[in-house]
C-alpha atoms as a PDB file:
ATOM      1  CA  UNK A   1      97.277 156.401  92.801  1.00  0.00           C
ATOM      2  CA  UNK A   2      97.225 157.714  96.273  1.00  0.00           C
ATOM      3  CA  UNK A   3      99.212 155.610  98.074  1.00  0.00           C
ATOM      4  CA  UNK A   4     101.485 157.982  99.625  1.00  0.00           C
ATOM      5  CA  UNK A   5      99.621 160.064 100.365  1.00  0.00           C
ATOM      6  CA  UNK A   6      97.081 158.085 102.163  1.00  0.00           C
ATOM      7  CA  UNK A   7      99.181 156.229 105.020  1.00  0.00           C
ATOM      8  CA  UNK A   8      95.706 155.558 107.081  1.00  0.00           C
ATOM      9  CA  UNK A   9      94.479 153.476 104.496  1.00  0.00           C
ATOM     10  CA  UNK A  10      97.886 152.101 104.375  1.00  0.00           C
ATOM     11  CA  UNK A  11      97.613 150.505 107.627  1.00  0.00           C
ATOM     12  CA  UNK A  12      93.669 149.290 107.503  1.00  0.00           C
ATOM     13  CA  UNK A  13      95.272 147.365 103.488  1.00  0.00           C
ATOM     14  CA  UNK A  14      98.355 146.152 106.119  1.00  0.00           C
ATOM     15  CA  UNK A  15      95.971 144.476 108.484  1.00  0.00           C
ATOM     16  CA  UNK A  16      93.476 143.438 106.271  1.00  0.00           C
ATOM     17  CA  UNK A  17      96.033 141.455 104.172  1.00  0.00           C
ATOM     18  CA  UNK A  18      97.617 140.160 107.371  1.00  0.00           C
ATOM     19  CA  UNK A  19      94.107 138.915 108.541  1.00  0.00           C
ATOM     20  CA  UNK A  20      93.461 137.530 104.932  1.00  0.00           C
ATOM     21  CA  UNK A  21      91.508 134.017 104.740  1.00  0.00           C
ATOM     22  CA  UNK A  22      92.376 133.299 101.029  1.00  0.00           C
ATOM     23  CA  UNK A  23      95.182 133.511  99.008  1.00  0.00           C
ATOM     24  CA  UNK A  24      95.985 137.026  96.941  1.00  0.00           C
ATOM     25  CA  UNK A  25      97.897 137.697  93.667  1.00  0.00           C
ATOM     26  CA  UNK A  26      99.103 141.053  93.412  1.00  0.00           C
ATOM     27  CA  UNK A  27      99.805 142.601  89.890  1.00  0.00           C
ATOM     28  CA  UNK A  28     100.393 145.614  88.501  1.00  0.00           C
ATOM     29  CA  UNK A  29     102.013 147.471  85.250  1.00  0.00           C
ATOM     30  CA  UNK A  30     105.313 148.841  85.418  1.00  0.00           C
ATOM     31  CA  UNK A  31     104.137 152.361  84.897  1.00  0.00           C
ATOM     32  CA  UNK A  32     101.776 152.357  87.569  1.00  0.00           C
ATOM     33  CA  UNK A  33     102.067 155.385  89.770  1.00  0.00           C
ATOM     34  CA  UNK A  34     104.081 153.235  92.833  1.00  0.00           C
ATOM     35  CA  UNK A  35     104.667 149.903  92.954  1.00  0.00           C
ATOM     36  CA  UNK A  36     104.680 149.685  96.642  1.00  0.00           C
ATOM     37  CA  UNK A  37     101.261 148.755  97.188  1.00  0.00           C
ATOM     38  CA  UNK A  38     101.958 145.467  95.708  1.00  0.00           C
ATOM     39  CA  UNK A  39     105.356 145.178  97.157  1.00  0.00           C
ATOM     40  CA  UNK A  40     104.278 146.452 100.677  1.00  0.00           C
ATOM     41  CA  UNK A  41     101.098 144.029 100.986  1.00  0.00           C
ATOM     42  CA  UNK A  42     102.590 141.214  99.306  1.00  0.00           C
ATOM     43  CA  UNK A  43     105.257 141.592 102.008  1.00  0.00           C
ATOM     44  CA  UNK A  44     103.000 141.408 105.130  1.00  0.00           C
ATOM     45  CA  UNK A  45     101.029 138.349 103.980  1.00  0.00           C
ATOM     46  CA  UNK A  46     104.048 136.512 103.917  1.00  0.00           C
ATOM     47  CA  UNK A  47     105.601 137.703 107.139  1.00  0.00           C
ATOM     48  CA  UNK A  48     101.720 136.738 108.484  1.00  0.00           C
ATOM     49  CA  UNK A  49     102.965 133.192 106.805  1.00  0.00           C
ATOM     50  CA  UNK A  50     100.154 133.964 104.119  1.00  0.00           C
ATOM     51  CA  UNK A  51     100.120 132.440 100.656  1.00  0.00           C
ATOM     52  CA  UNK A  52     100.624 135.539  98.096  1.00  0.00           C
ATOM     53  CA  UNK A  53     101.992 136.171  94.804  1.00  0.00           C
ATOM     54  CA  UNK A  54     103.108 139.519  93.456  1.00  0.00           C
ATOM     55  CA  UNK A  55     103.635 139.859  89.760  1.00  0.00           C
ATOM     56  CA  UNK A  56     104.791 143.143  88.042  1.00  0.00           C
ATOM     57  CA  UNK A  57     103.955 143.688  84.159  1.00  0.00           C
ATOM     58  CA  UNK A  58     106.107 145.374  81.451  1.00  0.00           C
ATOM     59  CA  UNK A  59     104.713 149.100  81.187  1.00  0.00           C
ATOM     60  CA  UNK A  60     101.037 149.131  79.937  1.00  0.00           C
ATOM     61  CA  UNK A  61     100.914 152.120  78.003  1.00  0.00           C
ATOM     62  CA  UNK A  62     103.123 155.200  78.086  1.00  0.00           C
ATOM     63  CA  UNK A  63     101.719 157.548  81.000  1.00  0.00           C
ATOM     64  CA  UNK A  64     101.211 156.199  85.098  1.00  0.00           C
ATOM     65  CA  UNK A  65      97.604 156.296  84.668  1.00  0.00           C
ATOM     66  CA  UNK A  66      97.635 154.049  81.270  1.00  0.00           C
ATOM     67  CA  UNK A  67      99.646 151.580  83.823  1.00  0.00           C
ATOM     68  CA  UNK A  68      97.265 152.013  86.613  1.00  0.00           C
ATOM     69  CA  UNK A  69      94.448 151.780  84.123  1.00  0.00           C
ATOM     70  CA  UNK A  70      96.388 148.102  83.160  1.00  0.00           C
ATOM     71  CA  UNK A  71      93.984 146.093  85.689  1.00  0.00           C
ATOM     72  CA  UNK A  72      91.042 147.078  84.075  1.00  0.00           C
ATOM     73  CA  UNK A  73      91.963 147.471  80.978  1.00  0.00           C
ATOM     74  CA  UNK A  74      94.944 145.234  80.228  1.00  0.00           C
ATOM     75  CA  UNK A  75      92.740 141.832  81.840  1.00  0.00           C
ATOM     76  CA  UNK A  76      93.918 139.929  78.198  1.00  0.00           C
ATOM     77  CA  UNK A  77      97.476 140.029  79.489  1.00  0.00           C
ATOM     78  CA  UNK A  78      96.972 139.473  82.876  1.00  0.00           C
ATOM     79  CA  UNK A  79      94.145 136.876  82.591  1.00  0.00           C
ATOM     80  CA  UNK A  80      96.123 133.826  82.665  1.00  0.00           C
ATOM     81  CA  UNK A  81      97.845 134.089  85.461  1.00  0.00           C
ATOM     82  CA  UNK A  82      95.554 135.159  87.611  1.00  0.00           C
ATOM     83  CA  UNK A  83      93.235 132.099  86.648  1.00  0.00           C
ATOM     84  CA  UNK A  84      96.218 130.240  87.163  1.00  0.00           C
ATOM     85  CA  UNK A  85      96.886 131.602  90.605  1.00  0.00           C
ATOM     86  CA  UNK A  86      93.043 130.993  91.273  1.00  0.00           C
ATOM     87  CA  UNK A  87      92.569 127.660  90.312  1.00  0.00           C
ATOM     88  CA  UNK A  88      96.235 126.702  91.832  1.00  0.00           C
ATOM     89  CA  UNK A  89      94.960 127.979  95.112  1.00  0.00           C
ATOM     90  CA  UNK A  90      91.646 128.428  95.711  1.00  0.00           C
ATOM     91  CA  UNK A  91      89.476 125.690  93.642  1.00  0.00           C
ATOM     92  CA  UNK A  92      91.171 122.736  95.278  1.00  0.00           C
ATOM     93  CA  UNK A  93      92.380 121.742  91.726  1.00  0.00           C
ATOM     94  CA  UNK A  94      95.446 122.557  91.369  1.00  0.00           C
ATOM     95  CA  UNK A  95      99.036 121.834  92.956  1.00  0.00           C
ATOM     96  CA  UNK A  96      99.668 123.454  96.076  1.00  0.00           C
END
């Protein structure tokens, strides 16, 4: 919701990402209020040579906070893939 206007906590997600030990899916709804969080973060893992995902959802809802509500609220769409994404890279058994 306040990614814009929050570039300080912009660069603390950047580096924290960057310095991640585990693996990170990144979802979010269509409708969200900005996608870039996802696309941004997603973006330095990998260029940190990182193992991410970054999924975006059909719109959850009809208004930006109905989407941004989506990861709370919407967890019997997104469920499956983030256990898959879990147990594909941090349980040891999956495929990697």
């Amino acid at each position: 919701m306040s990614w814009a206007e929050a570039p300080a906590l912009q660069v603390v997600m950047k580096e924290t990402v960057r310095s991640s030990k585990s693996p990170i899916f990144f979802f979010q709804a269509e409708n969200d209020y900005t996608l870039e969080p996802s696309q941004v973060l997603y973006k330095e893992m990998l260029a940190a040579g990182k193992s991410a995902e970054v999924r975006v959802y059909p719109a959850y809802g009809k208004t930006h906070f109905d989407g941004h509500s989506f990861t709370w609220l919407g967890s019997s769409i997104w469920f499956n893939d983030v256990f898959g994404f879990i147990q594909k890279n941090c349980t040891g058994t999956g495929s990697k």
